[in-house]
C-alpha atoms as a PDB file:
ATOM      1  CA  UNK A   1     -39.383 -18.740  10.495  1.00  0.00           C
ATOM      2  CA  UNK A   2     -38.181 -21.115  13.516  1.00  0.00           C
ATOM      3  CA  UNK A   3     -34.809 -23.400  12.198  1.00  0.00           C
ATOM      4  CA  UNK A   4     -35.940 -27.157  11.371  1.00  0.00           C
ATOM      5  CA  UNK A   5     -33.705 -29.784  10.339  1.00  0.00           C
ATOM      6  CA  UNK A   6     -32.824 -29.717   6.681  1.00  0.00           C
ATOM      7  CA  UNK A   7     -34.190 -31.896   4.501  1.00  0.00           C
ATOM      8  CA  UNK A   8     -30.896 -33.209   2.957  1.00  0.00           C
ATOM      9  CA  UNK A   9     -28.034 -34.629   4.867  1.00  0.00           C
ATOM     10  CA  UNK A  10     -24.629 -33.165   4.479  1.00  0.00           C
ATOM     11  CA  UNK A  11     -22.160 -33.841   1.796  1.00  0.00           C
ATOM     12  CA  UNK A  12     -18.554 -34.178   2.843  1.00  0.00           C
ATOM     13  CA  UNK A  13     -16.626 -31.309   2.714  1.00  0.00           C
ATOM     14  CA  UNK A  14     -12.758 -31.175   2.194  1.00  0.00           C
ATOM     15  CA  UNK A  15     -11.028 -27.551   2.401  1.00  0.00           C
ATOM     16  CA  UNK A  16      -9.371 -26.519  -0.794  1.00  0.00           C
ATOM     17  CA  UNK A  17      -5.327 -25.968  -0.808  1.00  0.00           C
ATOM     18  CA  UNK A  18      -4.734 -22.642   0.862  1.00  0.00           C
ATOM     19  CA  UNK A  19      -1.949 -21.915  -1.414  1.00  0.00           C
ATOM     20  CA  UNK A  20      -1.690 -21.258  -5.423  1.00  0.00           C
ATOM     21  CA  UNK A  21      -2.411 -23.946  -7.441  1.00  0.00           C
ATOM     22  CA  UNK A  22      -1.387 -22.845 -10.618  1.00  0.00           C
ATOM     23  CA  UNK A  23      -4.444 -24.545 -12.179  1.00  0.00           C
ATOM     24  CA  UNK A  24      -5.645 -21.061 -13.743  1.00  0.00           C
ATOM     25  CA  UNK A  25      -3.715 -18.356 -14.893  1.00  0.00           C
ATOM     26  CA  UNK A  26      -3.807 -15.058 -13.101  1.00  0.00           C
ATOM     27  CA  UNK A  27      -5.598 -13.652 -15.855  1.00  0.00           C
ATOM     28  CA  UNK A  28      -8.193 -16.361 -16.071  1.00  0.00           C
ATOM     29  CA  UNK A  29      -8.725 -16.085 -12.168  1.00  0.00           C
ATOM     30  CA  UNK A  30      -9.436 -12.169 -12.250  1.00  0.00           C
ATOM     31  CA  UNK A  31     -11.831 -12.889 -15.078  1.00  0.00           C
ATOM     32  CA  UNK A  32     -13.480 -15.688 -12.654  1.00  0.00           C
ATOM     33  CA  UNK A  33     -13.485 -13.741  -9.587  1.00  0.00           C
ATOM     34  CA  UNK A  34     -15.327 -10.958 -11.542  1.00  0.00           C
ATOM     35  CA  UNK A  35     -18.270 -13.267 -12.049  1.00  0.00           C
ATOM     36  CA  UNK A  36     -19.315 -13.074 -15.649  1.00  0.00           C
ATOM     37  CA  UNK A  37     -22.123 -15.709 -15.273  1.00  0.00           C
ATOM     38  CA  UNK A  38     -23.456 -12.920 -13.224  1.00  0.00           C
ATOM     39  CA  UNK A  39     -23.662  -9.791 -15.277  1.00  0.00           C
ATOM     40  CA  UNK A  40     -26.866 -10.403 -17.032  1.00  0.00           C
ATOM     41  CA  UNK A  41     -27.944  -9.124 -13.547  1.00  0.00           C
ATOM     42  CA  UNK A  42     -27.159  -5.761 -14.517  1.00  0.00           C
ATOM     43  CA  UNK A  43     -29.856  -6.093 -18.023  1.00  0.00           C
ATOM     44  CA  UNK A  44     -32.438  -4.565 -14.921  1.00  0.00           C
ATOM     45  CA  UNK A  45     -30.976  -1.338 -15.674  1.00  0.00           C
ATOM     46  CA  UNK A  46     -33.429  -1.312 -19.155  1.00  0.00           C
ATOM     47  CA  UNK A  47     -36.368  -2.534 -16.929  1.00  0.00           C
ATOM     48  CA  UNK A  48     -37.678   1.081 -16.765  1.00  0.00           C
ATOM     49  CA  UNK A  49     -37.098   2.279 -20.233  1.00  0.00           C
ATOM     50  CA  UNK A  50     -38.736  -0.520 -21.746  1.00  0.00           C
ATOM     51  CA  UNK A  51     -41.155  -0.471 -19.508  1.00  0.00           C
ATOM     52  CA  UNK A  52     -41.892   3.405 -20.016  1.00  0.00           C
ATOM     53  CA  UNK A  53     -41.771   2.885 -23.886  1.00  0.00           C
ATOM     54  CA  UNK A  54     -44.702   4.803 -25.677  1.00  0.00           C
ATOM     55  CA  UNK A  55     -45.852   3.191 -29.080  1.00  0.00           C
ATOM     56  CA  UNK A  56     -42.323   1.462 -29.574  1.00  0.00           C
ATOM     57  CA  UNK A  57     -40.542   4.944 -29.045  1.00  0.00           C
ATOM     58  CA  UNK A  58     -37.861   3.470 -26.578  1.00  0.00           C
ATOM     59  CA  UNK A  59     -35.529   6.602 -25.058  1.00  0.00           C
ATOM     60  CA  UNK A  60     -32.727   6.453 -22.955  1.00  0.00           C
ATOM     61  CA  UNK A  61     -31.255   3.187 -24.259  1.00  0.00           C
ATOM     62  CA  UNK A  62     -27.757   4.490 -24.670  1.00  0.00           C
ATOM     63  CA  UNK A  63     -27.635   6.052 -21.302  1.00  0.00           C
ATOM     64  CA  UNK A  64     -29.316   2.766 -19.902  1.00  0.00           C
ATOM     65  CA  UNK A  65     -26.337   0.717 -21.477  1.00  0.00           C
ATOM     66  CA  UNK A  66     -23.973   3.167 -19.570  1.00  0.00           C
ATOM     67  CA  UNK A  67     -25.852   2.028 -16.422  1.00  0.00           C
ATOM     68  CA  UNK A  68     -25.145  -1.599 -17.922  1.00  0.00           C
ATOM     69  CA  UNK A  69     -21.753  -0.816 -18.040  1.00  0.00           C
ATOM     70  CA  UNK A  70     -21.113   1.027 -14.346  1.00  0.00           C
ATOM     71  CA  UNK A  71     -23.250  -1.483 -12.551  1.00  0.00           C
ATOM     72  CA  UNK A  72     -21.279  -4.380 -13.760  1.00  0.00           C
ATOM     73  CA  UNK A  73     -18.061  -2.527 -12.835  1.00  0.00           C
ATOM     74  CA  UNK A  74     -19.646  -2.396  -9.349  1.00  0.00           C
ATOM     75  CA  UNK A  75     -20.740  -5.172  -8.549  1.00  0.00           C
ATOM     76  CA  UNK A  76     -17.096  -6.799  -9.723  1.00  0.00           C
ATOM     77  CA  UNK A  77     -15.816  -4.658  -7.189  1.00  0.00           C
ATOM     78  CA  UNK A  78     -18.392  -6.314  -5.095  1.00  0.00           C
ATOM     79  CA  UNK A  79     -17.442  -9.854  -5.766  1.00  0.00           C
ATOM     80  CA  UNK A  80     -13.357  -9.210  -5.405  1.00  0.00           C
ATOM     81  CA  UNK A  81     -14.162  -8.068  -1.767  1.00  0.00           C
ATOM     82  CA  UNK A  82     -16.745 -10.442  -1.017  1.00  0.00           C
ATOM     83  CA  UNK A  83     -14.268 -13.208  -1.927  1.00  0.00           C
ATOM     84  CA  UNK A  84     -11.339 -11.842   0.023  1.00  0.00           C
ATOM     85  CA  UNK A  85     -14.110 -11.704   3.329  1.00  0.00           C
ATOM     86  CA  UNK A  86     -15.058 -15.373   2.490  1.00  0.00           C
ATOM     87  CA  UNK A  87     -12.191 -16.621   1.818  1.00  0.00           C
ATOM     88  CA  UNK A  88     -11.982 -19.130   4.513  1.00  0.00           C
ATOM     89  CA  UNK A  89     -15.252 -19.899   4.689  1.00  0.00           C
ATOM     90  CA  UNK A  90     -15.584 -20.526   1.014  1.00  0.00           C
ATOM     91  CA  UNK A  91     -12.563 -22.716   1.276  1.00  0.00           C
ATOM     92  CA  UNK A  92     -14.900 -25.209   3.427  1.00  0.00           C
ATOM     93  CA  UNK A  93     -18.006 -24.706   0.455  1.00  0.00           C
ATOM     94  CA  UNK A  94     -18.118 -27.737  -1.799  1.00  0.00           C
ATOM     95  CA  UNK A  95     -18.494 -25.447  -4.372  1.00  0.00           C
ATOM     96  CA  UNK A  96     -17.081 -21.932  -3.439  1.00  0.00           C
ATOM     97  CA  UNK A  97     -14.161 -23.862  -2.502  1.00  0.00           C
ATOM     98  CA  UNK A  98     -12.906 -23.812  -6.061  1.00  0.00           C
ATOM     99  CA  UNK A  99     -13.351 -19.695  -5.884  1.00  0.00           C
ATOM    100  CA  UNK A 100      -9.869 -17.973  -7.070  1.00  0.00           C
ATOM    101  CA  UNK A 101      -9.534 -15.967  -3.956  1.00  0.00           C
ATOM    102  CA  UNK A 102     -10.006 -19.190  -1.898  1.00  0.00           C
ATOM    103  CA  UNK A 103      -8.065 -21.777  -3.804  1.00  0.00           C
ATOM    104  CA  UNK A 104      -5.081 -19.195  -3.642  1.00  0.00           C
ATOM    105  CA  UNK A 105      -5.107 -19.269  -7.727  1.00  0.00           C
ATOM    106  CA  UNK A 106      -5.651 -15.235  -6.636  1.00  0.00           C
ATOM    107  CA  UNK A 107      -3.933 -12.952  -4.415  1.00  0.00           C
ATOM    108  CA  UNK A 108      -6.015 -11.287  -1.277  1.00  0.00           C
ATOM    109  CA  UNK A 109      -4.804  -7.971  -2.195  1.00  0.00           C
ATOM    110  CA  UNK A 110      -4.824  -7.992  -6.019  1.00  0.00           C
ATOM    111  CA  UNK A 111      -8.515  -8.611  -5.746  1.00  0.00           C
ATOM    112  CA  UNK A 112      -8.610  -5.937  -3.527  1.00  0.00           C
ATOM    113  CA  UNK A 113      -6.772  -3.573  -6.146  1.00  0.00           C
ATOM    114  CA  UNK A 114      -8.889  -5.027  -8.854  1.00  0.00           C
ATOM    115  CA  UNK A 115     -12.140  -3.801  -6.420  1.00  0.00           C
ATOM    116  CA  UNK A 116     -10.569  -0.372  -6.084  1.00  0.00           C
ATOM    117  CA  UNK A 117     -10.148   0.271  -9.775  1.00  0.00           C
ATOM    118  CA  UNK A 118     -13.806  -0.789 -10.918  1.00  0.00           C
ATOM    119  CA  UNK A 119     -15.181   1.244  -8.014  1.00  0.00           C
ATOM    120  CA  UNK A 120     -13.733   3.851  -9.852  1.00  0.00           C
ATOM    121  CA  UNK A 121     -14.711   3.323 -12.855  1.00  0.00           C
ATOM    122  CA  UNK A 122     -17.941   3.082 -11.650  1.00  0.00           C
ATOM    123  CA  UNK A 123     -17.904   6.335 -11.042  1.00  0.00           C
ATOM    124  CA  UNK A 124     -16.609   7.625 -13.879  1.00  0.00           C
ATOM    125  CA  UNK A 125     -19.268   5.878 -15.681  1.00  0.00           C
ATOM    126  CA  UNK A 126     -22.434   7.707 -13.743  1.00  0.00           C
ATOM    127  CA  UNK A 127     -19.897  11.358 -14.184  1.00  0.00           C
ATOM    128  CA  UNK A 128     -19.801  10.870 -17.701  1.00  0.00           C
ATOM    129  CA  UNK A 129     -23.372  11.078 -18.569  1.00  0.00           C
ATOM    130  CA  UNK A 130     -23.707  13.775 -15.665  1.00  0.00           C
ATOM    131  CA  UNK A 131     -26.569  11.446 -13.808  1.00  0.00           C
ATOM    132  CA  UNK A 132     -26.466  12.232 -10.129  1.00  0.00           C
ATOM    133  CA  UNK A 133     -29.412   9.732 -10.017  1.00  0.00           C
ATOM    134  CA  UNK A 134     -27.538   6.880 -11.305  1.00  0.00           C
ATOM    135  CA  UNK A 135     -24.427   8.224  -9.341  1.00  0.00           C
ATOM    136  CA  UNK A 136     -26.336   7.631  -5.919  1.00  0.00           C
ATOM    137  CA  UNK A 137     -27.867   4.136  -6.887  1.00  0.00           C
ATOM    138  CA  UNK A 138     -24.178   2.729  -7.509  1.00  0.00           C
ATOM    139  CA  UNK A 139     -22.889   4.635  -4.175  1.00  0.00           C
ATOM    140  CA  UNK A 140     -26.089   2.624  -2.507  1.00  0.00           C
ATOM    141  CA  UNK A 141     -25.485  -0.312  -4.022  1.00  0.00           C
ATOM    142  CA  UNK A 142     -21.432  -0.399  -3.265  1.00  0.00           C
ATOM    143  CA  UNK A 143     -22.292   0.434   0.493  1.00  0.00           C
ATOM    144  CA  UNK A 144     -24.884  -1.541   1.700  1.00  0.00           C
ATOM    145  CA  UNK A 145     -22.990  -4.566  -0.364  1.00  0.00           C
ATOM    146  CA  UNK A 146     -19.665  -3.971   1.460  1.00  0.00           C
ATOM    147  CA  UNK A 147     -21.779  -3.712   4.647  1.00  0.00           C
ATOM    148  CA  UNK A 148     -23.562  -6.762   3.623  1.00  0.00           C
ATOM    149  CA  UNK A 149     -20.324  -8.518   3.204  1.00  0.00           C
ATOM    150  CA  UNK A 150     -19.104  -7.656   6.287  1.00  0.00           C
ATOM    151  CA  UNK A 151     -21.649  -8.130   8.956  1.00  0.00           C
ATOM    152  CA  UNK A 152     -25.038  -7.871   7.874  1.00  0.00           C
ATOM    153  CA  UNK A 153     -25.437 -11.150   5.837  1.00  0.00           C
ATOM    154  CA  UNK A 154     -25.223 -12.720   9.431  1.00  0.00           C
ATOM    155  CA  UNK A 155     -28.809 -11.325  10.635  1.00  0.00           C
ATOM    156  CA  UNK A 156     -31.547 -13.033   9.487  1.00  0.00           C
ATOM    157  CA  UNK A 157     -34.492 -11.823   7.526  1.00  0.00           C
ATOM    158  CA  UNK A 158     -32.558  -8.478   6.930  1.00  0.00           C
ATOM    159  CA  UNK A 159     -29.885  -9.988   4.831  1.00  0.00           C
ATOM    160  CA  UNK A 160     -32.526 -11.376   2.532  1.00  0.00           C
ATOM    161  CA  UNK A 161     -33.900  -7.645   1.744  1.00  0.00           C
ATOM    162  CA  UNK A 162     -29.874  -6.381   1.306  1.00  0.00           C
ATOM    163  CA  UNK A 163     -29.719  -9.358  -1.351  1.00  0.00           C
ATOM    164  CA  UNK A 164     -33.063  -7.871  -3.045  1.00  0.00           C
ATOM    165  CA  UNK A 165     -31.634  -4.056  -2.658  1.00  0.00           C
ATOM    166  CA  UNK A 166     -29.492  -4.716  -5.176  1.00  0.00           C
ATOM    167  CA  UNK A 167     -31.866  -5.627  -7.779  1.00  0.00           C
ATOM    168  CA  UNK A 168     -34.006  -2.714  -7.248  1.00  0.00           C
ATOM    169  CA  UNK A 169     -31.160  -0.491  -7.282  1.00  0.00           C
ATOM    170  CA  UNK A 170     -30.320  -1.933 -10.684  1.00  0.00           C
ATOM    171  CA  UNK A 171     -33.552  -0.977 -11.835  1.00  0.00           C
ATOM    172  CA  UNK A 172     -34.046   2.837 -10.110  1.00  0.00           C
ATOM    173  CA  UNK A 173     -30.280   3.149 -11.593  1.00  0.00           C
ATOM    174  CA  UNK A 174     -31.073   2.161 -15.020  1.00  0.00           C
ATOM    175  CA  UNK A 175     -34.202   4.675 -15.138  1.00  0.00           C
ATOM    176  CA  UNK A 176     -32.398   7.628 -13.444  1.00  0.00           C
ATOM    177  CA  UNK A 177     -29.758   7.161 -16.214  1.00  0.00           C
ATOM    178  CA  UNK A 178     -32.333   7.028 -19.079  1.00  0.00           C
ATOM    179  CA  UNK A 179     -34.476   9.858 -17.485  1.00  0.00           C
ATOM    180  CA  UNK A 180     -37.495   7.995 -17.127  1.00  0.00           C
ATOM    181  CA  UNK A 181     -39.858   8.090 -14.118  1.00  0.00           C
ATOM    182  CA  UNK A 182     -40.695   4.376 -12.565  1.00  0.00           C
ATOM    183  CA  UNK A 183     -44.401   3.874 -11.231  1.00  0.00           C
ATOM    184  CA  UNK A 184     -44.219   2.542  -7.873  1.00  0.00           C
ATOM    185  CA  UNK A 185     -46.131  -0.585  -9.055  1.00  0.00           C
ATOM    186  CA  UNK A 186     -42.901  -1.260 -11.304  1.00  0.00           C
ATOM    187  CA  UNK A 187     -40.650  -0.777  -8.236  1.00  0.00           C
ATOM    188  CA  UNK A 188     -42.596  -3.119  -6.245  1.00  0.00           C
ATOM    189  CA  UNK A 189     -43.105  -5.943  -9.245  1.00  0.00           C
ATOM    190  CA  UNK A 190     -39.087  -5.539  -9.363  1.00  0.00           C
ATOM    191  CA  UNK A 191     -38.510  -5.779  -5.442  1.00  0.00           C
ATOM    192  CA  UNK A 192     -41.175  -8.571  -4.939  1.00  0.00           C
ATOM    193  CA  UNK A 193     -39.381 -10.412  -7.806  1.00  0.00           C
ATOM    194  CA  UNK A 194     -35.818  -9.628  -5.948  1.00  0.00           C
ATOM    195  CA  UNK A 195     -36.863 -10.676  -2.410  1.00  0.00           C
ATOM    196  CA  UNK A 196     -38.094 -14.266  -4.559  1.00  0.00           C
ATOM    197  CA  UNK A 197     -34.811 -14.647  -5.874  1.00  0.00           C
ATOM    198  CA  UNK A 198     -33.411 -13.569  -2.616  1.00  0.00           C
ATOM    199  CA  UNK A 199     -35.639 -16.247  -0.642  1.00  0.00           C
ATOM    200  CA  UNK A 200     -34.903 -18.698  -3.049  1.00  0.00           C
ATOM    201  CA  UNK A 201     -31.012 -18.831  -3.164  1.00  0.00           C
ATOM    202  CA  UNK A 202     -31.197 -19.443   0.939  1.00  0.00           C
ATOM    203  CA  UNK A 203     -33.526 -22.354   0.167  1.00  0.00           C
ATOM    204  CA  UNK A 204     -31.350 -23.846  -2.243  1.00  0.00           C
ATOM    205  CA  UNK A 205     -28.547 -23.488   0.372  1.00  0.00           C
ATOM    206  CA  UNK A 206     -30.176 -24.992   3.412  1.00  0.00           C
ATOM    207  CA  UNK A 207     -31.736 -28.162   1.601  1.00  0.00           C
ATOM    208  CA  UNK A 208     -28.573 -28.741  -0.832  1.00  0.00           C
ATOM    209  CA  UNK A 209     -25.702 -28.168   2.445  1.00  0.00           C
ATOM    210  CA  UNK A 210     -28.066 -30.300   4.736  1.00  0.00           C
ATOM    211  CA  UNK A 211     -26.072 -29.966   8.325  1.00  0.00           C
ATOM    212  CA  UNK A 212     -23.303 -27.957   6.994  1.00  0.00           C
ATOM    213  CA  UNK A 213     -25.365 -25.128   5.426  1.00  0.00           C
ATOM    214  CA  UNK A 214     -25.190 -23.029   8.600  1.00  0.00           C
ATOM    215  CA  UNK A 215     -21.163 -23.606   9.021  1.00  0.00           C
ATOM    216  CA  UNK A 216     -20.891 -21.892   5.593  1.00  0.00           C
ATOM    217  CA  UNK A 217     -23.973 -19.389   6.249  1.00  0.00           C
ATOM    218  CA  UNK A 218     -25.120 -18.841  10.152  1.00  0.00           C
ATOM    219  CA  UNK A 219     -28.160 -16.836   9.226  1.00  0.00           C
ATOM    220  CA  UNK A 220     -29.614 -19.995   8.034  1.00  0.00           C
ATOM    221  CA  UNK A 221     -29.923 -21.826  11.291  1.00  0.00           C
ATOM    222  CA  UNK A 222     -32.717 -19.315  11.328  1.00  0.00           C
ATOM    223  CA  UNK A 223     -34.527 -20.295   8.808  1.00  0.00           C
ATOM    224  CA  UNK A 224     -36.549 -23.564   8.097  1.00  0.00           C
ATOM    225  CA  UNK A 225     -36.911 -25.207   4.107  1.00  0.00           C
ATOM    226  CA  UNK A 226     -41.130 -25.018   4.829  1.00  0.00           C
ATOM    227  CA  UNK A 227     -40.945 -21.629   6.014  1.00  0.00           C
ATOM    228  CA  UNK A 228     -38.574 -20.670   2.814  1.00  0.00           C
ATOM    229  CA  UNK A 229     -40.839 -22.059   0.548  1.00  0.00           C
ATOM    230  CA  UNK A 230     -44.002 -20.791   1.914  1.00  0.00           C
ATOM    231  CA  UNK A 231     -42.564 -17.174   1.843  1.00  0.00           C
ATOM    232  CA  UNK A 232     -41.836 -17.735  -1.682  1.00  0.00           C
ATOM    233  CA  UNK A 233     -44.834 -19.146  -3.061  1.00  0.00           C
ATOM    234  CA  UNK A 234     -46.781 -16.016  -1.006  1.00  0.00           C
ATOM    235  CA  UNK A 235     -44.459 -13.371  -2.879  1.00  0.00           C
ATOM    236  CA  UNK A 236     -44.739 -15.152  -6.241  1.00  0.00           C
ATOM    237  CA  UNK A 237     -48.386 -14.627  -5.688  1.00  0.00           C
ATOM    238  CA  UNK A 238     -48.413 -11.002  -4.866  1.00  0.00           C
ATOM    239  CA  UNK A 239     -45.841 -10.501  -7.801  1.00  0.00           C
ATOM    240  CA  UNK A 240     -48.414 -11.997 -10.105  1.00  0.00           C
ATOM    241  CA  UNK A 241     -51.061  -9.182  -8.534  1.00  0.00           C
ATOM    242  CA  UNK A 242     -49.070  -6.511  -8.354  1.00  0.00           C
ATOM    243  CA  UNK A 243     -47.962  -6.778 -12.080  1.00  0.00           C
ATOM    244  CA  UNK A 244     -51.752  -6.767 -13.177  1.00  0.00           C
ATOM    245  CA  UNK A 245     -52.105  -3.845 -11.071  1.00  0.00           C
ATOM    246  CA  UNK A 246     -49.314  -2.368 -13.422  1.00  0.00           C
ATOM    247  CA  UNK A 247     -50.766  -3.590 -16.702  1.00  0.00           C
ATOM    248  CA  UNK A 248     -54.532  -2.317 -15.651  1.00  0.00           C
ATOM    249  CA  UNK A 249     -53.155   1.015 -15.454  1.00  0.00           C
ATOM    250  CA  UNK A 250     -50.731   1.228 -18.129  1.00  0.00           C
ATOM    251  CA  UNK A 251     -51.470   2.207 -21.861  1.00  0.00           C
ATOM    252  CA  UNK A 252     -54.508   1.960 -23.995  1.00  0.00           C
ATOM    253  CA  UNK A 253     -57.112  -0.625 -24.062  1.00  0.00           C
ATOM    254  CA  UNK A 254     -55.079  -2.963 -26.538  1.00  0.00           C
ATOM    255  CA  UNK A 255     -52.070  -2.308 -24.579  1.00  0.00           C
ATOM    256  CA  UNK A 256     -53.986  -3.177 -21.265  1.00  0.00           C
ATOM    257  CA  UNK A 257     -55.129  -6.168 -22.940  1.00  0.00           C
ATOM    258  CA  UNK A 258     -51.846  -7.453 -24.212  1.00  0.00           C
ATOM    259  CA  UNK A 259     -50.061  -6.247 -20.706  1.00  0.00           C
ATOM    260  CA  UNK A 260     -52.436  -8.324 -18.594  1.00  0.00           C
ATOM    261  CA  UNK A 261     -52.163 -11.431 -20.951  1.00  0.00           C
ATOM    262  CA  UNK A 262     -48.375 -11.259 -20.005  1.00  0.00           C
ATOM    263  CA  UNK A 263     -49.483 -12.551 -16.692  1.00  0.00           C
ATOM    264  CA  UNK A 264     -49.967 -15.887 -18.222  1.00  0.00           C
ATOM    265  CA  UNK A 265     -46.295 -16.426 -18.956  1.00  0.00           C
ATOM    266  CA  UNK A 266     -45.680 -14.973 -16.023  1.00  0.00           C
ATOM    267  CA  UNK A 267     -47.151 -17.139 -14.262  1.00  0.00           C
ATOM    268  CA  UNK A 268     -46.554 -19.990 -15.739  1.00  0.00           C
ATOM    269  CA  UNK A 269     -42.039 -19.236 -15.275  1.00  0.00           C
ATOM    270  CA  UNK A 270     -43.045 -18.514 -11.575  1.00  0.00           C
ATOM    271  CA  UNK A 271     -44.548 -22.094 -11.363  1.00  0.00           C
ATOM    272  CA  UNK A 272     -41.539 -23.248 -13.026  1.00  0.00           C
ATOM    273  CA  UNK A 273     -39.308 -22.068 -10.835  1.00  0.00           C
ATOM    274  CA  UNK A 274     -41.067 -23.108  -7.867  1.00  0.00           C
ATOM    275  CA  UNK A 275     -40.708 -26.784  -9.248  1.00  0.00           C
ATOM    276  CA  UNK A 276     -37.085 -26.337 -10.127  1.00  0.00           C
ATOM    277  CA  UNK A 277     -36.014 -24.380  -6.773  1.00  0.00           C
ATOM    278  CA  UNK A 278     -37.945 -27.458  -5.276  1.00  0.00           C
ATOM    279  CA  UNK A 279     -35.327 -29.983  -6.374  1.00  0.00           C
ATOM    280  CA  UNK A 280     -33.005 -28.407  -3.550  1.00  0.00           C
ATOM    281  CA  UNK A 281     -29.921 -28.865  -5.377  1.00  0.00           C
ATOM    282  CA  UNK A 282     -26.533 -26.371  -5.374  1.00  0.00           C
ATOM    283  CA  UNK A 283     -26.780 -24.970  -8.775  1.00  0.00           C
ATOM    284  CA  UNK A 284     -26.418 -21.414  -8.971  1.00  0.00           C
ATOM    285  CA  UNK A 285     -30.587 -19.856  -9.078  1.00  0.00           C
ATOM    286  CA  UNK A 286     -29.167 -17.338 -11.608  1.00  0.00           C
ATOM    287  CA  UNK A 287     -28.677 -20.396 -14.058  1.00  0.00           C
ATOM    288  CA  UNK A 288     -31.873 -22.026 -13.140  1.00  0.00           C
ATOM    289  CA  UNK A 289     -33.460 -18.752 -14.857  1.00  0.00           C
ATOM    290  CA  UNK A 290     -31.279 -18.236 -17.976  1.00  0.00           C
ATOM    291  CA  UNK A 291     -30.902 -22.308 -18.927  1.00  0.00           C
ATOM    292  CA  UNK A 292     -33.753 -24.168 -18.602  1.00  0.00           C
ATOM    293  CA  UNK A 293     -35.896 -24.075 -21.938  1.00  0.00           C
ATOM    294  CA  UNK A 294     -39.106 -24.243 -20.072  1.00  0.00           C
ATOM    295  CA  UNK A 295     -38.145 -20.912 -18.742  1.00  0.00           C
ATOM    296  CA  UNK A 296     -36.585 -19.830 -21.543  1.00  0.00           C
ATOM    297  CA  UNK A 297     -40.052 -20.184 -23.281  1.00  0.00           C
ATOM    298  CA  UNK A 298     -42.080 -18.040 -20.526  1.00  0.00           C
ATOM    299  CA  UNK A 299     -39.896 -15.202 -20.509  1.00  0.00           C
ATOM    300  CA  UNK A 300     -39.754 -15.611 -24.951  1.00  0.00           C
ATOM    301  CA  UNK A 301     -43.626 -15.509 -24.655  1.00  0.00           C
ATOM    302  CA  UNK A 302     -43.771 -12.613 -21.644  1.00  0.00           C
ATOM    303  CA  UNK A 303     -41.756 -10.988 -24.054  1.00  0.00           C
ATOM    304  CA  UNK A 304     -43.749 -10.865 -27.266  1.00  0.00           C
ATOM    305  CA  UNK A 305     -46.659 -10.261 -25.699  1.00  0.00           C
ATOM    306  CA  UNK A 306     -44.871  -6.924 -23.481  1.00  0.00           C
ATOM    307  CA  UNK A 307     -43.825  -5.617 -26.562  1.00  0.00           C
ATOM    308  CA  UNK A 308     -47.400  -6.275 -28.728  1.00  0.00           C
ATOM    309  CA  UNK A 309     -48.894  -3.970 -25.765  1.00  0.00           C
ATOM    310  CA  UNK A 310     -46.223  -1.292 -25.734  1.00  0.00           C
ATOM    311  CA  UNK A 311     -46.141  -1.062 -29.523  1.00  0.00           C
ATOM    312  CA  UNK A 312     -50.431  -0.468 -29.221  1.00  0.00           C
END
């Protein structure tokens, strides 16, 4: 993928006050920092149970919701350091700018305290359940983030599939916690549907920053908008074939039925998104995904239909 101008030209960016505002109480801008918008994330941690159920007998959920509960402690401790490393950088973001850490609403080494004490918390979490699985999916996770933070999210290409690790390693977390064995077409499905989500955050970053976008992000000077959205619409394609793949081999004839119907759905939200990522704006992807009702009504329908099949 060969750098091409972007499509939008660059809005005007004004750096944010480097010192405290006072706008937000410290309370407030821990809570912020910590990224709640951004937890539902972690709900890949039941991927693999649910998708292991037999004949509606779910197991593992209350381990799983451990998982739930240690991955969102690490990845806060994610965010507080990613913020203190982008700090300056956000402060030049039209967006970020606003960003505790960077408006100065937050103190560089409280969120560094704050990152300590949910690291370990974290692993308190994967001790108490005594899963060493889960225990070296967070330890993944935490290191290749803090790498990712710190140099790696410069190199093109590669910092995509660190973005995508993180899913995945939601999802082998969440099954080593609930004892369940994931097929390896459920690992791809969930790291073809990561690298989309991956590919399509940089896209949304390059059109919507226009000449700025690789001031805030150099790794996008390698990267063009056609090339970005040609990648995507190839993985949303082999997501779609990899998750029949999954449903032809999964569960009775009824249940194959109803699994490969969920490809409609499917589908249809990947065709969605594609037409929403395509409006190049700066709203967050995560958001584009959890708000729109179109979407809303795929995954409702995906849904149903998943759970008709497992309950055969």
């Amino acid at each position: 993928m060969t750098a091409e101008p972007p499509v939008l030209p660059a809005p005007e960016l004004d750096p944010a006050p480097a010192g405290p505002t006072g706008s937000t109480g410290w309370p407030r801008a821990v809570l912020r920092t910590s990224r709640p918008r951004q937890w539902p994330k972690n709900l890949l941690v039941f991927a693999a149970p649910v998708a292991a159920a037999d004949r509606s007998r779910l197991t593992g959920l209350d381990l799983a919701l451990v998982a739930f509960g240690v991955f969102t402690l690490a990845s806060c401790a994610v965010y507080f350091v990613n913020d203190v490393v982008d700090a300056e950088r956000d402060r030049r973001h039209p967006a970020k700018c606003t960003r505790p850490v960077a408006s100065g609403d937050l103190a560089e080494r409280h969120a560094l305290l704050f990152a300590g004490g949910c690291v370990v918390l974290a692993a308190a979490g994967s001790a108490v359940i005594g899963s060493t699985g889960l225990a070296w999916c967070v330890a993944g996770y935490l290191g290749l983030s803090f790498l990712y933070s710190a140099t790696l999210k410069h190199l093109p290409v590669l910092e995509l599939t660190m973005v995508a690790s993180g899913f995945v390693l939601r999802a082998i977390g969440g099954a080593a916690a609930a004892r369940v064995a994931p097929s390896g077409w459920f690992v791809l499905v969930c790291s073809l549907g990561a690298l989309l989500v991956a590919i399509a955050k940089r896209y949304t970053e390059l059109a919507g920053l226009g000449t700025a976008a690789t001031g805030h992000r150099p790794s996008l000077r390698h990267y063009s908008p056609a090339g970005l959205r040609l990648a995507q619409r190839a993985i949303s394609v082999a997501m779609v074939g990899a998750f029949l793949s999954w449903g032809v081999l999964n569960g009775s004839a009824w249940g194959v039925g109803c699994h490969l119907l969920t490809a409609v759905p499917l589908a249809a939200g990947l065709l969605r998104f594609d037409h929403m990522i395509g409006r190049a704006t700066l709203n967050r992807v995560e958001d584009l995904i959890t708000r729109d009702r179109t979407m809303l009504l795929c995954e409702f329908a995906w849904l149903l239909l998943f759970i008709a099949g497992t309950a055969s």
